[in-house]
Each structure stands twice: as structure tokens, then as C-alpha cells.
C-alpha atoms as a PDB file:
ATOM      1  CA  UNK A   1      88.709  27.651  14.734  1.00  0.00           C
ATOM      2  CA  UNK A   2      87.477  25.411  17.569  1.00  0.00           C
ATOM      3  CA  UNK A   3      90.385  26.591  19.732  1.00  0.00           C
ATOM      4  CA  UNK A   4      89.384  30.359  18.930  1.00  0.00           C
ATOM      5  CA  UNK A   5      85.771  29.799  19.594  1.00  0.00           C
ATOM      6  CA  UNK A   6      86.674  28.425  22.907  1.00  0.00           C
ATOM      7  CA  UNK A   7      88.804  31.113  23.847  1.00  0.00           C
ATOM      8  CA  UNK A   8      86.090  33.905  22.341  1.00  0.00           C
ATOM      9  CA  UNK A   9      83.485  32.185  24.911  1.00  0.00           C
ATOM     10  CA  UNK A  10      85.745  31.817  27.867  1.00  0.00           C
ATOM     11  CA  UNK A  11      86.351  35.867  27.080  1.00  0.00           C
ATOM     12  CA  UNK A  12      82.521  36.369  26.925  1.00  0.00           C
ATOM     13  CA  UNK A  13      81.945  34.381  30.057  1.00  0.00           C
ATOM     14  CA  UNK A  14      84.731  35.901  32.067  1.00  0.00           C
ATOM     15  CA  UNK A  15      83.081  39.323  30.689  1.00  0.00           C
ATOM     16  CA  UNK A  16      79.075  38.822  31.608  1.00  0.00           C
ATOM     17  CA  UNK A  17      80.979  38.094  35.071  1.00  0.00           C
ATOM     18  CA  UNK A  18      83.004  41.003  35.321  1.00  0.00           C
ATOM     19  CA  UNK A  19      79.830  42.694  34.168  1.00  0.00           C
ATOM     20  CA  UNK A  20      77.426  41.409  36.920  1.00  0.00           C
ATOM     21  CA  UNK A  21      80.021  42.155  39.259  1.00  0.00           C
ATOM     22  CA  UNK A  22      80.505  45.356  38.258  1.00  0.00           C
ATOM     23  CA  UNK A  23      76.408  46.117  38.430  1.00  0.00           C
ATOM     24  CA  UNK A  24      76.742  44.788  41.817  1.00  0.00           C
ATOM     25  CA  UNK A  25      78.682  47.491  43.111  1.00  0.00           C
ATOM     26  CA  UNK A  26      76.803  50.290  41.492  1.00  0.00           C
ATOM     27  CA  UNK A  27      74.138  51.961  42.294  1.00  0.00           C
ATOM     28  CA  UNK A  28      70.624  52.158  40.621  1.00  0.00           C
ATOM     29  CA  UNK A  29      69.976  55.128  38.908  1.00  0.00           C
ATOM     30  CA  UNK A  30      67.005  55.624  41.519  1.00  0.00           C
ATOM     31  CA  UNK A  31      69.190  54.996  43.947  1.00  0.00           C
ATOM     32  CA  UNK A  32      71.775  57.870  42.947  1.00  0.00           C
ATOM     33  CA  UNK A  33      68.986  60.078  41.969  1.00  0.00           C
ATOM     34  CA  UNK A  34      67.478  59.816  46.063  1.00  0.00           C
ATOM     35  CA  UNK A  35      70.991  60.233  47.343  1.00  0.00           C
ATOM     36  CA  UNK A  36      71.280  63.221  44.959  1.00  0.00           C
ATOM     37  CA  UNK A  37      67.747  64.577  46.344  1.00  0.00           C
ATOM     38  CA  UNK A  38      68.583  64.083  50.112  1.00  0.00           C
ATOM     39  CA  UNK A  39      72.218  65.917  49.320  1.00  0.00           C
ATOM     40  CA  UNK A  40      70.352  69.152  48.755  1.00  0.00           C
ATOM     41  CA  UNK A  41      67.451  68.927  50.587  1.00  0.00           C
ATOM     42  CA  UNK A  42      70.216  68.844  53.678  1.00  0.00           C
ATOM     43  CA  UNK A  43      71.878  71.279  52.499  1.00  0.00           C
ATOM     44  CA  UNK A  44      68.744  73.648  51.541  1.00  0.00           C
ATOM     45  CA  UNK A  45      67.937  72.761  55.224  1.00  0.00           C
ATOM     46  CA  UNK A  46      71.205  74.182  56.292  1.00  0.00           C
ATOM     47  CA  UNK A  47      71.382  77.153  54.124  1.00  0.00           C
ATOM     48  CA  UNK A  48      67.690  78.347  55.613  1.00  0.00           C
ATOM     49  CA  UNK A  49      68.849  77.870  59.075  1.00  0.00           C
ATOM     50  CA  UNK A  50      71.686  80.061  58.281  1.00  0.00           C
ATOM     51  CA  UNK A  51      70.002  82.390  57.251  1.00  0.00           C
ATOM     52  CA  UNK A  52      67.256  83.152  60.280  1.00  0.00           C
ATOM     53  CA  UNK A  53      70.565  83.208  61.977  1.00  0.00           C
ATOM     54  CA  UNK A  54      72.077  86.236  59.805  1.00  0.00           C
ATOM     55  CA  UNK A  55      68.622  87.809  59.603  1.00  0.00           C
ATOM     56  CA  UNK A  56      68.183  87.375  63.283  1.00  0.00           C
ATOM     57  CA  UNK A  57      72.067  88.843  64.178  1.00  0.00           C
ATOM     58  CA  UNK A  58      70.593  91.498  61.322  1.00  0.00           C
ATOM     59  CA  UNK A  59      67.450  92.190  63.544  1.00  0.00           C
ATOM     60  CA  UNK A  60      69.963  93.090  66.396  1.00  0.00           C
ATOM     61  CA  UNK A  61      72.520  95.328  65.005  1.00  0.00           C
ATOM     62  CA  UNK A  62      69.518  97.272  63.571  1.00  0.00           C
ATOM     63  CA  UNK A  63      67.751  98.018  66.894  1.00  0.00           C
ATOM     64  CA  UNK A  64      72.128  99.037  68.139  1.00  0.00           C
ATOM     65  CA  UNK A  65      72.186 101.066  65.308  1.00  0.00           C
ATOM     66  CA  UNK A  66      68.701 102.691  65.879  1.00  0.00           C
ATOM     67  CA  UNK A  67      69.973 103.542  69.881  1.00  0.00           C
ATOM     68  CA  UNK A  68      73.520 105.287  68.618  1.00  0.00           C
ATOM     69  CA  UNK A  69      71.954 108.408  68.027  1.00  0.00           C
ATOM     70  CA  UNK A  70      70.657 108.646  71.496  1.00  0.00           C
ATOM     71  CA  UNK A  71      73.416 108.098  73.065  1.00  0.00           C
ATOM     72  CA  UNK A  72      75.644 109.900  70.912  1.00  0.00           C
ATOM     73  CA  UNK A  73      73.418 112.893  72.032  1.00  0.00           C
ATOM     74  CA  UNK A  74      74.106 111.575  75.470  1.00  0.00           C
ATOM     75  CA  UNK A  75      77.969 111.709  75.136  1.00  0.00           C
ATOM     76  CA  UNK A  76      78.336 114.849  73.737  1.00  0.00           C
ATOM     77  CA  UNK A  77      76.520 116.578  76.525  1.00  0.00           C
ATOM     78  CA  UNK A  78      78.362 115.073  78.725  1.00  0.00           C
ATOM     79  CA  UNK A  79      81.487 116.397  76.515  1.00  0.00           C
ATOM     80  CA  UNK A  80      80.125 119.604  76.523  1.00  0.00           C
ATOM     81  CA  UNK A  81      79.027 120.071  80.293  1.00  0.00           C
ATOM     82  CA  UNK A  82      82.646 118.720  80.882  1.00  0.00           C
ATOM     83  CA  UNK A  83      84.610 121.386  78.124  1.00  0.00           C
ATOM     84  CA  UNK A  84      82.123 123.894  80.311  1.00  0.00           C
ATOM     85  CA  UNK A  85      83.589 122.846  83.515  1.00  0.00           C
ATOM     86  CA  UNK A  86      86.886 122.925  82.211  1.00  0.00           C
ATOM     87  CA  UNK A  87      87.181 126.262  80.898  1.00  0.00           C
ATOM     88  CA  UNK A  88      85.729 127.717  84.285  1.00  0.00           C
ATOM     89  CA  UNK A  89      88.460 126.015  86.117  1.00  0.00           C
ATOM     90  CA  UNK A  90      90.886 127.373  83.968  1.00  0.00           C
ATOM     91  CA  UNK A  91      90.154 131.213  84.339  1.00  0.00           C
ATOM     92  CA  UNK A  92      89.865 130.871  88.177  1.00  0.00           C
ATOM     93  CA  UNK A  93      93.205 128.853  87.383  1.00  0.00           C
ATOM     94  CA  UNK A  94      94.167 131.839  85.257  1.00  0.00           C
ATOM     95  CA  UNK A  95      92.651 134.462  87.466  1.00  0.00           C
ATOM     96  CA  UNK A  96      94.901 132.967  90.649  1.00  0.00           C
ATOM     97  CA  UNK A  97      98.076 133.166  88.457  1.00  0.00           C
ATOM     98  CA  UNK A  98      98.001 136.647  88.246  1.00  0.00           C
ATOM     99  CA  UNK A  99      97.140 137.346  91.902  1.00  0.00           C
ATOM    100  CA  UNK A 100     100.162 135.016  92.732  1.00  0.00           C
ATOM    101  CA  UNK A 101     102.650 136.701  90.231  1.00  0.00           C
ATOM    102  CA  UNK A 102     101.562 140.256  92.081  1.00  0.00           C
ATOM    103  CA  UNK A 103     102.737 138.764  95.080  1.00  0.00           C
ATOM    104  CA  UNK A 104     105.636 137.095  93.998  1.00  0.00           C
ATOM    105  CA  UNK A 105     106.907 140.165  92.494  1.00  0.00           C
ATOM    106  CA  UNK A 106     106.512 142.537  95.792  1.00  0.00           C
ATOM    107  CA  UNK A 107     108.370 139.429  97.354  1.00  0.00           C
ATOM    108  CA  UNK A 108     111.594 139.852  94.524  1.00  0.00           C
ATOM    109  CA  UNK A 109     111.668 142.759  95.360  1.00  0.00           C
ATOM    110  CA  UNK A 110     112.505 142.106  99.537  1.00  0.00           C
ATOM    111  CA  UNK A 111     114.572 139.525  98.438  1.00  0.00           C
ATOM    112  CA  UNK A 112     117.216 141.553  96.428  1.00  0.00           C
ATOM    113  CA  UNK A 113     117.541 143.701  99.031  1.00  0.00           C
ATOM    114  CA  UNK A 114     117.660 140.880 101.513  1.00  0.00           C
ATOM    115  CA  UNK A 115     119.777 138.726  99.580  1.00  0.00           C
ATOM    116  CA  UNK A 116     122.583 141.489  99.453  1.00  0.00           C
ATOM    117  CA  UNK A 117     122.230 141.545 103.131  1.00  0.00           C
ATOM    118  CA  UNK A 118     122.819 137.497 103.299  1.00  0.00           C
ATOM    119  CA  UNK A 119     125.686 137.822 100.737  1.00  0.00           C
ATOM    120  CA  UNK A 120     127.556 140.110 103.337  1.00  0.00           C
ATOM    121  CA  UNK A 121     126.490 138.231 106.600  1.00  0.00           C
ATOM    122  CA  UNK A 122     127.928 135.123 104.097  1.00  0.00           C
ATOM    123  CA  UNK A 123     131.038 136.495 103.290  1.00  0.00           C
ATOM    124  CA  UNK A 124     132.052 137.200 106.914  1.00  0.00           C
ATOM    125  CA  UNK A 125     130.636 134.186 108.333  1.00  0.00           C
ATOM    126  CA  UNK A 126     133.357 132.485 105.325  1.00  0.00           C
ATOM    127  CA  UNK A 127     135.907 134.708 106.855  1.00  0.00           C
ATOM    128  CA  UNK A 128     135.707 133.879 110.491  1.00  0.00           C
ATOM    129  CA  UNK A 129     135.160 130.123 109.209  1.00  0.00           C
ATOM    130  CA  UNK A 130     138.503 130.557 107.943  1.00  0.00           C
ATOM    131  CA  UNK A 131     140.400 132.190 110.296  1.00  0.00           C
ATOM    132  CA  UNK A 132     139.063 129.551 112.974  1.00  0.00           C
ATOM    133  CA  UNK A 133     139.975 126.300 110.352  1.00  0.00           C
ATOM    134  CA  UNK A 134     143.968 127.822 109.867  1.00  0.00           C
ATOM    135  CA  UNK A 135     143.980 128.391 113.925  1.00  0.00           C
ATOM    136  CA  UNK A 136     142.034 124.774 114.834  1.00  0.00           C
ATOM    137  CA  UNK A 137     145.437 123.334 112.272  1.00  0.00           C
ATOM    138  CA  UNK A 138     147.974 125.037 114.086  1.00  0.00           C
ATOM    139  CA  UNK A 139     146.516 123.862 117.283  1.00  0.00           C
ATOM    140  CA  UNK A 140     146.266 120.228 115.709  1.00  0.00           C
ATOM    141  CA  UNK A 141     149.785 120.328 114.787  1.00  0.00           C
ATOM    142  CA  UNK A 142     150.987 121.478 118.355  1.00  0.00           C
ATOM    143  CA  UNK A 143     149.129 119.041 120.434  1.00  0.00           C
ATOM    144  CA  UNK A 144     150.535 116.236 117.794  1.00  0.00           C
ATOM    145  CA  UNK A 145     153.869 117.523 118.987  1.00  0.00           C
ATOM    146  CA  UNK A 146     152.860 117.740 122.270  1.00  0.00           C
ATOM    147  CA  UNK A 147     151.427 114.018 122.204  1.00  0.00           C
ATOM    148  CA  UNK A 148     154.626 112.807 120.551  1.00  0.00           C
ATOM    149  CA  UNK A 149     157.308 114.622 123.019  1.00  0.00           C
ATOM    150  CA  UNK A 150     155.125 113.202 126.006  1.00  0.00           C
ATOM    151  CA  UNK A 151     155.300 109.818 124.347  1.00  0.00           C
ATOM    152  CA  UNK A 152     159.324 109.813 124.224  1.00  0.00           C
ATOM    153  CA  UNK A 153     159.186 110.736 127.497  1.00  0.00           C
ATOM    154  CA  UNK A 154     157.197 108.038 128.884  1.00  0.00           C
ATOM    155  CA  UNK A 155     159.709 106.038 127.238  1.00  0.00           C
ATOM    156  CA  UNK A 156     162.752 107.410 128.743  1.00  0.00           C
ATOM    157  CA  UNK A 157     160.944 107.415 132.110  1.00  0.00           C
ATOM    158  CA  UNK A 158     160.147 103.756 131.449  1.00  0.00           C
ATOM    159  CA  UNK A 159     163.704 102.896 130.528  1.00  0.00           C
ATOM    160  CA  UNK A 160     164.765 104.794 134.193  1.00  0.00           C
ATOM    161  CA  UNK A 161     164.515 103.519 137.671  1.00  0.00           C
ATOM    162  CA  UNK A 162     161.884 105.274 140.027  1.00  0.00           C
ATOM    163  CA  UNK A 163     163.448 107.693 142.285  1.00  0.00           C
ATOM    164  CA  UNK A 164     162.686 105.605 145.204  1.00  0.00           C
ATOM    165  CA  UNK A 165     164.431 102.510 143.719  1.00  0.00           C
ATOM    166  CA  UNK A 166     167.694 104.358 142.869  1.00  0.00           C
ATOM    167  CA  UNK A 167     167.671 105.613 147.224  1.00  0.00           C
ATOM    168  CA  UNK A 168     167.106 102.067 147.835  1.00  0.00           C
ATOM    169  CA  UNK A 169     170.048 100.801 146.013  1.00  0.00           C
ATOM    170  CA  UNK A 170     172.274 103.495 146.998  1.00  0.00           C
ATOM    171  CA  UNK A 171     171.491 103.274 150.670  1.00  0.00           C
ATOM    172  CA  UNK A 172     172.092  99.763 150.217  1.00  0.00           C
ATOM    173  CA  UNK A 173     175.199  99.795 148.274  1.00  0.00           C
ATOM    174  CA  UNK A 174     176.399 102.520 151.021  1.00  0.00           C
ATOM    175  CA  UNK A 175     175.278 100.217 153.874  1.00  0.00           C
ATOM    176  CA  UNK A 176     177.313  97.569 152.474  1.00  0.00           C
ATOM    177  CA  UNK A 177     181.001  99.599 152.217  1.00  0.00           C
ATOM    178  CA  UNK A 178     180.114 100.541 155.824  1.00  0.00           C
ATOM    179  CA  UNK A 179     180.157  97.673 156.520  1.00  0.00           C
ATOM    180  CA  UNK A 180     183.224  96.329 154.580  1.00  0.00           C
ATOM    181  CA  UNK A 181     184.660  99.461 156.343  1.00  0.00           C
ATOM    182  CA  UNK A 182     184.216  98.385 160.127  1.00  0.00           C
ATOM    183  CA  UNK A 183     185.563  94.456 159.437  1.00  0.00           C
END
């Protein structure tokens, strides 16, 4: 029993130690209940300053809000002084169509009777066009004869002695029987 009572008080001991240790650590009830109190007065701080800032950004958008309709006035007379504008420009636009059309048509009517004019002047000008491109080919193909004929002949006349060369040699090869002649 002695051995159990020993080991029952060396429990207890060990336990009133882990005990004051454990009070050691934790806080007061006090001391919670002031960390608790600061907690929320910071944050009931915070939420109020918040809040002048939304009622503050409130106070703002409600004086905008108040000047739309003054402008909005101001925008659609501009609109309308600018529709007004508009639609004057577009009957003088209108009005200078139909002067231009008038005058367009008189001109369509010159220029049929002009343009069958051009489609004859056309026609022969194609003709004489023509006639001068077959002519300028036959003339092409003649002087490329021409050119090639005088280009065999400068051959052959190449390949010949000049006239005075050919006298030379036969008044020399004369001069020399003569003289074979008279030894």
C-alpha cells in the first residue's frame, strides 16, 4: 500500500505542477475580458470611420445626381440645335441634287449624240491604225532582208581583195614575165 501511496503522491505532485504551469500560461479572466473589450472597441472605431467615409462618398454622388438634370437639359439642346442644323443641310443638300440631275440630264443628252460622233471618228481612227501597223510589218520585214543581204555582202567583200590590191599584183606579176621575157 506504501508503494501505491507513493506513487498516488508523486501523481499528485507531478499534477499541482502541471497545474501551476498550466495557470502560468493562461490568462486571467480580467485579462481576457480587457483584451475582449479593446477587440471591439477597435473595431467599433473602424466600423464608424467607415462609415463617415460611405456617408461622405454618399454626400457626393447626391450633389452629381442633383446636377444630371441640368445638364441633361444641356445635352439635349445641344442634340436638338444640332438635328436642326442637320436637317437644313440636308434639303439645301437635297435641293442641289435636283438642280445637278437637271443638268446632268441636258448633258446625256449632248453626249449620245456626241458619243455616236466619237464611235465613228473611233472606228476610222482603228482603221487607219491598222492599215499603217500591216504596212509598218511589211516594211520591217524588207529592211530585215535588206540588213541581212547587205550583211552577206560585207562578207563576201571582206573575203575579196580591194580592187587596187588585185592591179597591184597583176601589174606586178606582169612586170615580172617581162622581165623573165627580156633575159
Amino acid at each position: 500500500l506504501k508503494v501505491a501511496h507513493d506513487k498516488h503522491s508523486e501523481l499528485s505532485s507531478k499534477h499541482a505542477k502541471d497545474i501551476s504551469a498550466s495557470a502560468a500560461h493562461h490568462s486571467t479572466i480580467n485579462e481576457r475580458l480587457s483584451y475582449l473589450e479593446k477587440l471591439l472597441a477597435d473595431s467599433a472605431d473602424q466600423h464608424i470611420h467607415e462609415l463617415e467615409t460611405l456617408k461622405a462618398s454618399h454626400g457626393k454622388h447626391s450633389e452629381d445626381l442633383a446636377a444630371i438634370p441640368g445638364r441633361m437639359s444641356l445635352v439635349e439642346k445641344k442634340i436638338s440645335d444640332a438635328v436642326d442644323k442637320t436637317s437644313r443641310d440636308l434639303q439645301s443638300l437635297r435641293d442641289e441634287y435636283v438642280r445637278i440631275s437637271e443638268s446632268l440630264r441636258h448633258i446625256d443628252d449632248d453626249h449620245v449624240a456626241r458619243g455616236e460622233h466619237w464611235q465613228s471618228v473611233e472606228r476610222l481612227v482603228n482603221d487607219v491604225a491598222d492599215r499603217y501597223a500591216k504596212e509598218l510589218k511589211t516594211i520591217k520585214g524588207a529592211h530585215d532582208k535588206h540588213s541581212s543581204i547587205l550583211d552577206e555582202l560585207r562578207e563576201r567583200h571582206a573575203s575579196h581583195a580591194s580592187l587596187l590590191d588585185r592591179l597591184d599584183y597583176l601589174e606586178k606579176s606582169l612586170g615580172d614575165s617581162a622581165n623573165q621575157h627580156t633575159q
